[in-house]
PDB file of N, CA and C in Angstrom:
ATOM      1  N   UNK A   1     -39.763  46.233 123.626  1.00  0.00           N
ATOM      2  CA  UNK A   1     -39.269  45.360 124.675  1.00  0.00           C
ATOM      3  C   UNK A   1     -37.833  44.912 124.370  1.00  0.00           C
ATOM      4  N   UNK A   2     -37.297  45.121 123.146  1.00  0.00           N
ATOM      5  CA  UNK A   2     -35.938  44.345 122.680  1.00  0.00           C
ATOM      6  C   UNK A   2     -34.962  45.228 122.685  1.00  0.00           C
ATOM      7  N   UNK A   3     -35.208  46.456 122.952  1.00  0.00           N
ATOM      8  CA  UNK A   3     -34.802  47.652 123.228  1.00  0.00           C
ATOM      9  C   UNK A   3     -34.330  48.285 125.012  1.00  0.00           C
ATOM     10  N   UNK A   4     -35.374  48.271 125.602  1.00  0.00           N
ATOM     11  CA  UNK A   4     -35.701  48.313 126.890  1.00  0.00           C
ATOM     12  C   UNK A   4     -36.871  47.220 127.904  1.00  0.00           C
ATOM     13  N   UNK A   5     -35.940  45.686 127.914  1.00  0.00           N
ATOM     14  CA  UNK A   5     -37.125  45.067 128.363  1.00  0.00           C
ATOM     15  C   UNK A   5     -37.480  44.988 129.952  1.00  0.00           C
ATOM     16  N   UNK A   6     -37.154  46.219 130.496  1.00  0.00           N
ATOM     17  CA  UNK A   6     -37.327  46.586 131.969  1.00  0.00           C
ATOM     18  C   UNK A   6     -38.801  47.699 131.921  1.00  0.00           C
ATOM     19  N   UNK A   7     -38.743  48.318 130.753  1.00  0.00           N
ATOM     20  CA  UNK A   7     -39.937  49.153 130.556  1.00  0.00           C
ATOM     21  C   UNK A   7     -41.212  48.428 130.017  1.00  0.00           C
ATOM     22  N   UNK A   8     -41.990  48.731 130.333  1.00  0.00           N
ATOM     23  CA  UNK A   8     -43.677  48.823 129.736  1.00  0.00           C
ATOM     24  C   UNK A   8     -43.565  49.068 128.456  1.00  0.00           C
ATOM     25  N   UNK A   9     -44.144  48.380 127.362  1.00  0.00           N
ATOM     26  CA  UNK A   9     -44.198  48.808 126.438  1.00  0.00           C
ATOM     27  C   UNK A   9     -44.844  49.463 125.865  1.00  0.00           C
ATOM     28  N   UNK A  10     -45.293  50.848 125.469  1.00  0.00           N
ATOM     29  CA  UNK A  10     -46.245  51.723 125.062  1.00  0.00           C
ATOM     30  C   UNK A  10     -46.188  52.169 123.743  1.00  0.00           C
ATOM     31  N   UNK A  11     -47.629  52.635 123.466  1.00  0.00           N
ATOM     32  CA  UNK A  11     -47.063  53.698 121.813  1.00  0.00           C
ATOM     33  C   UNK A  11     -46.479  54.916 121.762  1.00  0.00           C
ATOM     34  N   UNK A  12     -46.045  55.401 122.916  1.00  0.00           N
ATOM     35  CA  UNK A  12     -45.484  56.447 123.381  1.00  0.00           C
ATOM     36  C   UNK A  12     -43.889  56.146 123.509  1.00  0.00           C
ATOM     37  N   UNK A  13     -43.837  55.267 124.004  1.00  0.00           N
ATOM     38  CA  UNK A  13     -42.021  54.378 123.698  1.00  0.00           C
ATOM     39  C   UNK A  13     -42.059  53.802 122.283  1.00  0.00           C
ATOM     40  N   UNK A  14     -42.672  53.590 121.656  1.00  0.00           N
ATOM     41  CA  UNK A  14     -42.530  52.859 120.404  1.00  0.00           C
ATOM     42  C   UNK A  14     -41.755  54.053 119.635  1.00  0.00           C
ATOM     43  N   UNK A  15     -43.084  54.842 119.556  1.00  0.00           N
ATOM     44  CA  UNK A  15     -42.633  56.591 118.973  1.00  0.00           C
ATOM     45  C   UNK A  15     -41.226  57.000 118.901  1.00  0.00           C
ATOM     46  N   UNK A  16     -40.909  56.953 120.351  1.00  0.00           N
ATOM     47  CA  UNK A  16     -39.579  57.613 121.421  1.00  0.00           C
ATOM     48  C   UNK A  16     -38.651  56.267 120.540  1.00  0.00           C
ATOM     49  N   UNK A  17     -38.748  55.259 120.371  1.00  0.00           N
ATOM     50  CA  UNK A  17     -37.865  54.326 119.705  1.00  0.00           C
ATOM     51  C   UNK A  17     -37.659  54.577 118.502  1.00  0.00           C
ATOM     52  N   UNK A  18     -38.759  54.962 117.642  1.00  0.00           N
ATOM     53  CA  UNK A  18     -38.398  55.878 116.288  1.00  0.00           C
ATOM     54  C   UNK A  18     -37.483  56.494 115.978  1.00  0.00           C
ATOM     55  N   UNK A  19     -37.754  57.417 116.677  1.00  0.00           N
ATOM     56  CA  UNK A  19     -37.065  58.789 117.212  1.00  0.00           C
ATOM     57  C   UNK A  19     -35.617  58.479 117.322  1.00  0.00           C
ATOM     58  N   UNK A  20     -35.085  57.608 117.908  1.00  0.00           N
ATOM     59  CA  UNK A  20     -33.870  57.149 118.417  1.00  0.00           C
ATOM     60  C   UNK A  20     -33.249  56.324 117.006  1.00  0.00           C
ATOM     61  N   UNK A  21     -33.845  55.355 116.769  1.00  0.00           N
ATOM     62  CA  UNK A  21     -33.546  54.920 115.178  1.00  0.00           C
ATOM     63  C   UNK A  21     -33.076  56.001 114.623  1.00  0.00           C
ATOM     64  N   UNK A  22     -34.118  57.069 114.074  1.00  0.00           N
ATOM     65  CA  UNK A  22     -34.025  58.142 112.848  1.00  0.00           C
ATOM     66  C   UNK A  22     -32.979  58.567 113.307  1.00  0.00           C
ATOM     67  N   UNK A  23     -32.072  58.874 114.790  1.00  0.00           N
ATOM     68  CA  UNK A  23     -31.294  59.943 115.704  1.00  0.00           C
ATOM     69  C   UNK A  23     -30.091  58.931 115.466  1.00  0.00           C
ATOM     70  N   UNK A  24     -29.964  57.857 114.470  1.00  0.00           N
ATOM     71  CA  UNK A  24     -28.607  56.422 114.513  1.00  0.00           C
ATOM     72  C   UNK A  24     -28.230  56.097 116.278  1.00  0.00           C
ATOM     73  N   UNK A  25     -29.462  56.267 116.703  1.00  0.00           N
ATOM     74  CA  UNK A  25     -28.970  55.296 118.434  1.00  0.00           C
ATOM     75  C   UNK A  25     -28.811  53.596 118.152  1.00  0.00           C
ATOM     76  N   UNK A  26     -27.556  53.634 118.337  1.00  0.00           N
ATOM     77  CA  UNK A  26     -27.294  51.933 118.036  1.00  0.00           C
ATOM     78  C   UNK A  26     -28.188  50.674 118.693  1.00  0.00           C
ATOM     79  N   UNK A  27     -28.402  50.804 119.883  1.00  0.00           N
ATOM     80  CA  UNK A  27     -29.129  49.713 120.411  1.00  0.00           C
ATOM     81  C   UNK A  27     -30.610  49.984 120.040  1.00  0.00           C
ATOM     82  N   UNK A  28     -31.189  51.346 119.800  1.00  0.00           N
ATOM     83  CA  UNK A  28     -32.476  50.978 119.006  1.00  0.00           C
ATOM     84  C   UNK A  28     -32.391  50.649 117.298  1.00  0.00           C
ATOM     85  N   UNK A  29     -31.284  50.620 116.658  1.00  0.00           N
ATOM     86  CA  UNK A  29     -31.727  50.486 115.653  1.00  0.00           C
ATOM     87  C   UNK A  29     -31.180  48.455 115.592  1.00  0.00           C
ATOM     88  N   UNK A  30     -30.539  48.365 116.532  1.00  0.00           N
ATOM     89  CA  UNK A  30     -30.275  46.870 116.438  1.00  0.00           C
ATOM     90  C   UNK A  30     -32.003  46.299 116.738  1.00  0.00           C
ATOM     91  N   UNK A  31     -32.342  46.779 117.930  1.00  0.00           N
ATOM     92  CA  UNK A  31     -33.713  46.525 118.325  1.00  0.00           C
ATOM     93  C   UNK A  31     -34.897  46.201 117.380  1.00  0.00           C
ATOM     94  N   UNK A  32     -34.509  47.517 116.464  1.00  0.00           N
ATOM     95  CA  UNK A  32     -35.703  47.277 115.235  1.00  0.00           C
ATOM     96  C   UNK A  32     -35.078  46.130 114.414  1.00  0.00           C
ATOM     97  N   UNK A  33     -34.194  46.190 114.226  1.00  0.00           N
ATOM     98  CA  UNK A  33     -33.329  45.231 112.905  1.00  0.00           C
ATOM     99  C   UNK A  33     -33.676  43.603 113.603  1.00  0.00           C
ATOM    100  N   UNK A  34     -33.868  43.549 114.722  1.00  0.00           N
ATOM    101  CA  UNK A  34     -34.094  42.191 115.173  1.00  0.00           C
ATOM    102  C   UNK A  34     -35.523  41.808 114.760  1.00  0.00           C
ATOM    103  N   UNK A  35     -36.153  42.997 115.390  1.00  0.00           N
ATOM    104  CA  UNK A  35     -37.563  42.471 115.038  1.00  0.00           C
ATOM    105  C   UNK A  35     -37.649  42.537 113.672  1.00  0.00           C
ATOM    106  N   UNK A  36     -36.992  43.191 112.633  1.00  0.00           N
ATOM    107  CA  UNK A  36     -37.014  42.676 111.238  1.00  0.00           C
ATOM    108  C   UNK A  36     -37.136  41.466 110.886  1.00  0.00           C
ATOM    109  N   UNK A  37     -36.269  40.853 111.681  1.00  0.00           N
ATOM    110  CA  UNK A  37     -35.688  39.452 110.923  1.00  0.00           C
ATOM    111  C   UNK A  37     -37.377  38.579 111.471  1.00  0.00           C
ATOM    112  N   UNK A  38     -37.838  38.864 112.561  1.00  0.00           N
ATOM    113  CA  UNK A  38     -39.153  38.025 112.816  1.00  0.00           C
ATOM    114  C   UNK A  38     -40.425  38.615 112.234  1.00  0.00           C
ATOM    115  N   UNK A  39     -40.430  39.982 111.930  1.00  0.00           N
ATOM    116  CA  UNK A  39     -41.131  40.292 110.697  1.00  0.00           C
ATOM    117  C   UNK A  39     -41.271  39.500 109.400  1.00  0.00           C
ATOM    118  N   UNK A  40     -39.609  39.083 109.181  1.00  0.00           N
ATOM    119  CA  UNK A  40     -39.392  38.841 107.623  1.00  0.00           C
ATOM    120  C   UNK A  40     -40.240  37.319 107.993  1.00  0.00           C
ATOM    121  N   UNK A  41     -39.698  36.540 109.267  1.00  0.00           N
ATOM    122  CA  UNK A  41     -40.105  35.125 109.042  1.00  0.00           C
ATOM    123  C   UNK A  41     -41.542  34.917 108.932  1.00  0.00           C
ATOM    124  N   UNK A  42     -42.441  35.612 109.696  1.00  0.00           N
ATOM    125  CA  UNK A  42     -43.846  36.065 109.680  1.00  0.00           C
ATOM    126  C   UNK A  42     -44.417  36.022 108.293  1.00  0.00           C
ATOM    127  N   UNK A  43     -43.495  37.127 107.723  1.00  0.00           N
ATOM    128  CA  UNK A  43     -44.243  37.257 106.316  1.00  0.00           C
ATOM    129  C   UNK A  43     -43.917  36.120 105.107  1.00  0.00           C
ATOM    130  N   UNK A  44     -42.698  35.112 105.263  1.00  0.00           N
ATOM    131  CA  UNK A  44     -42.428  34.280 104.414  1.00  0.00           C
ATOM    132  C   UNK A  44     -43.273  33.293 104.715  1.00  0.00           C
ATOM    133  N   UNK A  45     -44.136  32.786 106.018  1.00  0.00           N
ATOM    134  CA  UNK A  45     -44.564  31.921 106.214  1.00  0.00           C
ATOM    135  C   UNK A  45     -46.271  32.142 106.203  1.00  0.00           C
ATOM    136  N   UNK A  46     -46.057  33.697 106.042  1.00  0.00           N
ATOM    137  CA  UNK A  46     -47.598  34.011 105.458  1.00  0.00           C
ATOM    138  C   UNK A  46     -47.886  33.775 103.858  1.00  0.00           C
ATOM    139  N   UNK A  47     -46.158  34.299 103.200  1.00  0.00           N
ATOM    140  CA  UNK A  47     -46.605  33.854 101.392  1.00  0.00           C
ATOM    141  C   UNK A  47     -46.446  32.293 101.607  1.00  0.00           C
ATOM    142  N   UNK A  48     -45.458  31.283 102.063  1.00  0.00           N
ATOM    143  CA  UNK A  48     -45.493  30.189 102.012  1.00  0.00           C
ATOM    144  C   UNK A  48     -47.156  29.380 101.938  1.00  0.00           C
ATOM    145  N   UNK A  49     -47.656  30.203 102.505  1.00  0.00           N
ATOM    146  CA  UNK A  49     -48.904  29.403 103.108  1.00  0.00           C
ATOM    147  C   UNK A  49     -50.303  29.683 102.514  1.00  0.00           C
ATOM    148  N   UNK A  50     -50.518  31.421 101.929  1.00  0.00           N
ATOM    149  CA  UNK A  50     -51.315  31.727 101.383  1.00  0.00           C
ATOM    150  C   UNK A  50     -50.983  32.055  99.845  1.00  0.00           C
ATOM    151  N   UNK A  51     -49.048  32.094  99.609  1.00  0.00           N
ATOM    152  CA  UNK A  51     -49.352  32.679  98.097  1.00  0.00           C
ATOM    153  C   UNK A  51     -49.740  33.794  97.729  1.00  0.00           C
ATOM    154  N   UNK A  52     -49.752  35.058  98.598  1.00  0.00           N
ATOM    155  CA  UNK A  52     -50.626  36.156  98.167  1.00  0.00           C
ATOM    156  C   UNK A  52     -49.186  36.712  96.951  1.00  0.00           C
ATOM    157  N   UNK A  53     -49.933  37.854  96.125  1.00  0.00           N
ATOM    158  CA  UNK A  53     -48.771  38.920  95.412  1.00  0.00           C
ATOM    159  C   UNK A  53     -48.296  39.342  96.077  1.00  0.00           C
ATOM    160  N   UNK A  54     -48.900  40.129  96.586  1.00  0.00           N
ATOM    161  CA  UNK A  54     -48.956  41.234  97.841  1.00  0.00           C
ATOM    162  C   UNK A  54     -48.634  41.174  99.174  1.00  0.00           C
ATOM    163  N   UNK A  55     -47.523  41.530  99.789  1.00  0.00           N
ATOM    164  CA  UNK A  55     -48.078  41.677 101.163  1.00  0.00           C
ATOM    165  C   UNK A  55     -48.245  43.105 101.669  1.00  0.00           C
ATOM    166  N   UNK A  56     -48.636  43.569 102.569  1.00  0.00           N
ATOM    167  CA  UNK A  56     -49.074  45.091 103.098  1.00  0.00           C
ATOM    168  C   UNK A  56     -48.618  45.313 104.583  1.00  0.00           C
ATOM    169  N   UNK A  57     -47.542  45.565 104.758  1.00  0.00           N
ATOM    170  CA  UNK A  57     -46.613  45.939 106.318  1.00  0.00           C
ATOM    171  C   UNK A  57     -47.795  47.359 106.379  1.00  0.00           C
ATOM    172  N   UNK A  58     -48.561  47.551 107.850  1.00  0.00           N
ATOM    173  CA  UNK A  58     -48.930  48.546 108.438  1.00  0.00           C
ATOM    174  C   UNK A  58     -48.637  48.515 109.883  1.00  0.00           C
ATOM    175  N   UNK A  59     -48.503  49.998 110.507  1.00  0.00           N
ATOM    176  CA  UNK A  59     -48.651  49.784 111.686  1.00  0.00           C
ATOM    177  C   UNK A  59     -47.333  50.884 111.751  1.00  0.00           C
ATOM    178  N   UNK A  60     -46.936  50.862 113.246  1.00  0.00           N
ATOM    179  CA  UNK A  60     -45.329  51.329 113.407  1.00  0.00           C
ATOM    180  C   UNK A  60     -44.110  50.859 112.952  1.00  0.00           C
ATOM    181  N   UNK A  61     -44.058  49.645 112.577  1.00  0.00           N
ATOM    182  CA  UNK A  61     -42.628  49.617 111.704  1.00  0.00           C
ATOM    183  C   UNK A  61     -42.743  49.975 110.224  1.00  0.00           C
ATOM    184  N   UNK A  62     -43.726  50.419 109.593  1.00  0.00           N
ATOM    185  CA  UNK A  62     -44.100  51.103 108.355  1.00  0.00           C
ATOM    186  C   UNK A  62     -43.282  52.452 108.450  1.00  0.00           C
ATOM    187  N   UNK A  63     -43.130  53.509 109.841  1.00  0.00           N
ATOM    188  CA  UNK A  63     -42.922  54.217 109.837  1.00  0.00           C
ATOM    189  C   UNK A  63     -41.363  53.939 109.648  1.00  0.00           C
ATOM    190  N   UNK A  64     -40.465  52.979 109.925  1.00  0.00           N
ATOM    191  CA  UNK A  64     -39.339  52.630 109.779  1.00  0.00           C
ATOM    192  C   UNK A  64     -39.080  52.067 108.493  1.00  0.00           C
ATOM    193  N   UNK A  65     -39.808  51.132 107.580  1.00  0.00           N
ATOM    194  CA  UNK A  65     -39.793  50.548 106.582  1.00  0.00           C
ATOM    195  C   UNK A  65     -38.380  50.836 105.430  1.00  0.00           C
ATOM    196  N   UNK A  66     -38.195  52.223 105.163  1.00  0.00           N
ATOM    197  CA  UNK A  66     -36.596  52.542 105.098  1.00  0.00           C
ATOM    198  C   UNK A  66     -35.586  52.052 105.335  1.00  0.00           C
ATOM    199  N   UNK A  67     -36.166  51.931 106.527  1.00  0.00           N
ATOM    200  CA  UNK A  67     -34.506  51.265 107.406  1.00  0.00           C
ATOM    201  C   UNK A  67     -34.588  49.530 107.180  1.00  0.00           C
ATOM    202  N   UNK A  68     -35.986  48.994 107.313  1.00  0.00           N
ATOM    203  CA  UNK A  68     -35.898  47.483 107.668  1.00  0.00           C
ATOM    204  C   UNK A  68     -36.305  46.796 106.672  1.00  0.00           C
ATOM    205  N   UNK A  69     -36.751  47.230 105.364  1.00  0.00           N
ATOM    206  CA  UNK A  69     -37.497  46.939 103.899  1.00  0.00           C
ATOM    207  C   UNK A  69     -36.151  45.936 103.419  1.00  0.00           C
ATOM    208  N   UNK A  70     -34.704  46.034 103.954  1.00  0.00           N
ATOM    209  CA  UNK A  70     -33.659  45.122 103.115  1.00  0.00           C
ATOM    210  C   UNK A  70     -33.569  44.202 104.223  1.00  0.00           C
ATOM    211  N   UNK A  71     -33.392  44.092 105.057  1.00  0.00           N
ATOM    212  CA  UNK A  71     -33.299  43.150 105.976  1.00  0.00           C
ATOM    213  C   UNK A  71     -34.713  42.191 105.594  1.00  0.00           C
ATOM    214  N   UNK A  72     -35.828  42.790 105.800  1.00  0.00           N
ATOM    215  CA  UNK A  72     -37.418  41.659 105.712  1.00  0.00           C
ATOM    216  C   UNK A  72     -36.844  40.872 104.470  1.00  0.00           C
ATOM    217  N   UNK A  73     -36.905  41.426 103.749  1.00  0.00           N
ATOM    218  CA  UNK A  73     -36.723  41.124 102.193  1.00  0.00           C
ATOM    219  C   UNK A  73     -35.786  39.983 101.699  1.00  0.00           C
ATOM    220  N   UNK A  74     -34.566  40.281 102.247  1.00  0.00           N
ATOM    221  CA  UNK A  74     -33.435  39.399 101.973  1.00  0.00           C
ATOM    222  C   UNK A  74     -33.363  38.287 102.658  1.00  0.00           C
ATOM    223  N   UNK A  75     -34.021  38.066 103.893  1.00  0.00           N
ATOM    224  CA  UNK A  75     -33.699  37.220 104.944  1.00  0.00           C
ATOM    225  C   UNK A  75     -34.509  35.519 104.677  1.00  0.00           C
ATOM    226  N   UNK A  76     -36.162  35.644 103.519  1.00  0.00           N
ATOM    227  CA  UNK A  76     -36.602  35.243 103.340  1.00  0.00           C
ATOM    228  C   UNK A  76     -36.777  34.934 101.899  1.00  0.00           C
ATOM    229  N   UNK A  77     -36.705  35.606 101.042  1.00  0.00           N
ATOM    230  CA  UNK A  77     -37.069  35.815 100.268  1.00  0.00           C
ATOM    231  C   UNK A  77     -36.917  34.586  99.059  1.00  0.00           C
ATOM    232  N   UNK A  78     -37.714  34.406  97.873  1.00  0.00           N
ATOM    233  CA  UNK A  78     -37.603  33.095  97.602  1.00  0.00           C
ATOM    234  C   UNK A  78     -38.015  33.347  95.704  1.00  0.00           C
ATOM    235  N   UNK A  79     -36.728  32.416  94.989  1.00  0.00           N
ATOM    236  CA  UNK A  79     -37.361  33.170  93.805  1.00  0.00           C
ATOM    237  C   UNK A  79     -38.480  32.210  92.996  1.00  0.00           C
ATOM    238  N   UNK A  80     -38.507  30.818  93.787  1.00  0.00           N
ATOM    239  CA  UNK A  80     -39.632  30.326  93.236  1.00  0.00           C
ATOM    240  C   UNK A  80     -41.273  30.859  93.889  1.00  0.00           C
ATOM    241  N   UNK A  81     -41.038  31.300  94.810  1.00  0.00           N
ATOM    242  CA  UNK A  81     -42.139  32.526  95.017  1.00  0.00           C
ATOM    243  C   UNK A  81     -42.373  33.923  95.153  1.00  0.00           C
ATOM    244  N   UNK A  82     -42.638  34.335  94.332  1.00  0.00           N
ATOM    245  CA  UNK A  82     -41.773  36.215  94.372  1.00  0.00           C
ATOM    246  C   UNK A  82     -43.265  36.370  94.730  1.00  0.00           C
ATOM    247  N   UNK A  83     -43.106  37.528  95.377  1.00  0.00           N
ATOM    248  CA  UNK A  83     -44.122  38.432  96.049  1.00  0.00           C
ATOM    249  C   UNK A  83     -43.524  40.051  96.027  1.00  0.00           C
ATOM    250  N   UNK A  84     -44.235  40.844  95.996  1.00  0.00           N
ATOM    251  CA  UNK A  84     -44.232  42.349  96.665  1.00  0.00           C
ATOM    252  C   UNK A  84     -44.781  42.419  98.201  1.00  0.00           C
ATOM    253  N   UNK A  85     -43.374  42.868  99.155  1.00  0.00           N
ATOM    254  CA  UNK A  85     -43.847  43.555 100.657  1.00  0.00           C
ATOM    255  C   UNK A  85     -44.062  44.753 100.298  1.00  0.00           C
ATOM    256  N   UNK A  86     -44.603  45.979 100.783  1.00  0.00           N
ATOM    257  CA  UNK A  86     -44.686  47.513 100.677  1.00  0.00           C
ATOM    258  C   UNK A  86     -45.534  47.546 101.970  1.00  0.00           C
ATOM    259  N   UNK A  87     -45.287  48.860 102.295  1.00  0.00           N
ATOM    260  CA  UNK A  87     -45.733  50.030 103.631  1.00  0.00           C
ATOM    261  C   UNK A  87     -47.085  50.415 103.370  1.00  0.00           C
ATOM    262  N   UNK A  88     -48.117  49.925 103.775  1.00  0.00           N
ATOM    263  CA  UNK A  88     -49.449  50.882 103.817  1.00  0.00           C
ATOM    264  C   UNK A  88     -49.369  52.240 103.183  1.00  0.00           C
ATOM    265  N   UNK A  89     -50.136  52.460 102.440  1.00  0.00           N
ATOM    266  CA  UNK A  89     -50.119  54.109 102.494  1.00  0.00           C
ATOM    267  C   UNK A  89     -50.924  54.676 103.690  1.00  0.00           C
ATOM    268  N   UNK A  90     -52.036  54.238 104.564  1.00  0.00           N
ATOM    269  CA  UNK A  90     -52.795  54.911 105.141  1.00  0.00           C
ATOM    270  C   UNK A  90     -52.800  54.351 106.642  1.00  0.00           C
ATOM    271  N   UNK A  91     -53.121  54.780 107.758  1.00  0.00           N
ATOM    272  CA  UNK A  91     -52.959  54.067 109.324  1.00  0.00           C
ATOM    273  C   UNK A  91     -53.634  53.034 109.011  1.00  0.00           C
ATOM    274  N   UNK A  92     -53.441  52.309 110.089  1.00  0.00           N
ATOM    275  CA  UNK A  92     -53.886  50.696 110.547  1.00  0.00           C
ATOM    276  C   UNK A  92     -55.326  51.053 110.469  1.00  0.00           C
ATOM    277  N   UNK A  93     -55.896  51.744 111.607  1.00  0.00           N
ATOM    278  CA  UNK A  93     -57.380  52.038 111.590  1.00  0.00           C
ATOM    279  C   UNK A  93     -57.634  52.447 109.900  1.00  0.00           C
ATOM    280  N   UNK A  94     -57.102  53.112 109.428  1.00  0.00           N
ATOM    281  CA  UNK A  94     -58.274  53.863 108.572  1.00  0.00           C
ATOM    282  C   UNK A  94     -58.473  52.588 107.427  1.00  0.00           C
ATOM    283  N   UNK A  95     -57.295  51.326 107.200  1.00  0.00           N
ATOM    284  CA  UNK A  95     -57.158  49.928 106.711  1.00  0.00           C
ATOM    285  C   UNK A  95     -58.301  49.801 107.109  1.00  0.00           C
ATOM    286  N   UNK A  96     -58.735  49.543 108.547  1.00  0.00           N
ATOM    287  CA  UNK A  96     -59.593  48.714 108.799  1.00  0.00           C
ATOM    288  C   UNK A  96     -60.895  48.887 108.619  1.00  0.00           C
ATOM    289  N   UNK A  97     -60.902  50.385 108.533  1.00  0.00           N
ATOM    290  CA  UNK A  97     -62.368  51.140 107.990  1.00  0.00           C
ATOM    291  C   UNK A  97     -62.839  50.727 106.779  1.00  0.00           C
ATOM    292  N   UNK A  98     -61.589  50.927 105.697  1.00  0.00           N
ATOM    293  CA  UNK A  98     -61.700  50.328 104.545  1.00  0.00           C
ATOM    294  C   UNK A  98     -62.004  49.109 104.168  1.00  0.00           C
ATOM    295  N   UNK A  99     -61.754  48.300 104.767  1.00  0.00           N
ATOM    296  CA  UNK A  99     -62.132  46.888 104.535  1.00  0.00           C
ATOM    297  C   UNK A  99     -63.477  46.260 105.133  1.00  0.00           C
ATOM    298  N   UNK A 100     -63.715  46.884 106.784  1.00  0.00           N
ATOM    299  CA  UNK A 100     -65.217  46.865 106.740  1.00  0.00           C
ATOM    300  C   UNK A 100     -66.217  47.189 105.935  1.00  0.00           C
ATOM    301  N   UNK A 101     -65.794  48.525 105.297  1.00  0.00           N
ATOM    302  CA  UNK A 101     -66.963  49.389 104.678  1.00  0.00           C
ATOM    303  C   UNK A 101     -67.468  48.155 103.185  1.00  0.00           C
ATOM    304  N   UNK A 102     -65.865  47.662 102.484  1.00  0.00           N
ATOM    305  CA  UNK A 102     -65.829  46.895 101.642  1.00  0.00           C
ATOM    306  C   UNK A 102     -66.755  46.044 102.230  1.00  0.00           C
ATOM    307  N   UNK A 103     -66.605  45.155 102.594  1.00  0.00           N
ATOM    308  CA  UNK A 103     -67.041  44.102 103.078  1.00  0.00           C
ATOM    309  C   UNK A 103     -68.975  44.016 103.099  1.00  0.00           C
ATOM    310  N   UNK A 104     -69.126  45.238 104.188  1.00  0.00           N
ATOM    311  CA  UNK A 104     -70.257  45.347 104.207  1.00  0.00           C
ATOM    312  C   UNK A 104     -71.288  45.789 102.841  1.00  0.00           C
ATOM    313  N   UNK A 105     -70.123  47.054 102.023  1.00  0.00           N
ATOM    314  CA  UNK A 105     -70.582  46.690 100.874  1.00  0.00           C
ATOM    315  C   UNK A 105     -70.897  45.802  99.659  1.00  0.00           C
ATOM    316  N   UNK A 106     -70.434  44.765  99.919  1.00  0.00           N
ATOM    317  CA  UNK A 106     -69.912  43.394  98.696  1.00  0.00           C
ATOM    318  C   UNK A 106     -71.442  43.017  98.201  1.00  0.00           C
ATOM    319  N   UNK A 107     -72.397  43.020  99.590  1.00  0.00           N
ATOM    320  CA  UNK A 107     -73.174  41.919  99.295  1.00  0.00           C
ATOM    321  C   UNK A 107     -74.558  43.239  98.232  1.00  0.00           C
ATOM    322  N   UNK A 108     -73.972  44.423  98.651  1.00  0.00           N
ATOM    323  CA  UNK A 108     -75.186  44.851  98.508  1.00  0.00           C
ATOM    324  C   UNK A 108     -74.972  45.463  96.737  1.00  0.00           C
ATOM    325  N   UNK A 109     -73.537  45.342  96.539  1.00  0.00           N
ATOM    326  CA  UNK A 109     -73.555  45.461  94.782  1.00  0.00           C
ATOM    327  C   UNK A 109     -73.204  44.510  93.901  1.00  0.00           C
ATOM    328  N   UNK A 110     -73.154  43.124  94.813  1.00  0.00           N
ATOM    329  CA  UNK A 110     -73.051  42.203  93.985  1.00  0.00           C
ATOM    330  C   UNK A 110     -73.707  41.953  92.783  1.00  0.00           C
ATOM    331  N   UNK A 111     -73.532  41.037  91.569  1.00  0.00           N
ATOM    332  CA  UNK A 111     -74.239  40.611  91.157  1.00  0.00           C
ATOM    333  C   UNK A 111     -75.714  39.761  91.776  1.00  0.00           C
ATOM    334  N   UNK A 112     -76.612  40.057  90.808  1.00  0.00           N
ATOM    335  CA  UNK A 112     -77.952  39.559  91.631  1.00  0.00           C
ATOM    336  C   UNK A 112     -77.723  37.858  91.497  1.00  0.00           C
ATOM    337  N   UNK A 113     -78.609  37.503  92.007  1.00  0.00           N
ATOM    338  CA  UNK A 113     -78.297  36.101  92.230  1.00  0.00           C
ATOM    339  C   UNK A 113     -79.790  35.556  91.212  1.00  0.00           C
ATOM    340  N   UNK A 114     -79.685  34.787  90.435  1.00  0.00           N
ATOM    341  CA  UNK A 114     -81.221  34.459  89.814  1.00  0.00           C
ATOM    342  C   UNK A 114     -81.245  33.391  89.259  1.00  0.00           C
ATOM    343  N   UNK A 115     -82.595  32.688  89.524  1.00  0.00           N
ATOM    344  CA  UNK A 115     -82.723  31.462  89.989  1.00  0.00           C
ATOM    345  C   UNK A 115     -83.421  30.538  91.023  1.00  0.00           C
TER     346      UNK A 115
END
């Protein structure tokens, strides 16, 4: 939408916005670089709040992460709370497979409970 906010936004334009990034089209790569900066605030106010090590960028700007990994990074970043951002290795869905399957598994190899 920050790109073309007369169009629909699809995963088919998202793609096509890639595409244009990787191709140095200036107004998409400003486009992505914006939504960086509300990425970055997102994620500082996710460590602010939870403290994780970790955070885990998935999705379509993973596929950009190259380009927008210094912008997230710098914009927020804090040295009385250091964290690691990094790119998924695997799609959003197959994340989410993983963490159900976890999940559903937890209870059934837990330690026994006795008592």
């Amino acid at each position: 939408a920050r790109y073309d906010p007369e169009t629909p936004f699809t995963a088919r334009r998202f793609s096509d916005l890639i595409r244009l990034v990787r191709g140095g089209e200036h107004s998409a790569l400003c486009a992505v670089l914006e939504t960086a900066k509300y990425l970055s605030l997102g994620i500082s106010n996710i460590v602010f709040a939870l403290n994780p090590e970790v955070v885990i960028v998935s999705g379509g700007i993973a596929e950009v992460w190259d380009i927008v990994q210094a912008p997230v990074l710098a914009a927020y970043s804090s040295a009385r709370t250091p964290f690691q951002v990094r790119p998924a290795r695997l799609p959003a869905d197959d994340l989410f497979l993983h963490g159900s399957i976890s999940y559903a598994l937890d209870a059934l190899y837990a330690k026994p409970k006795l008592g």
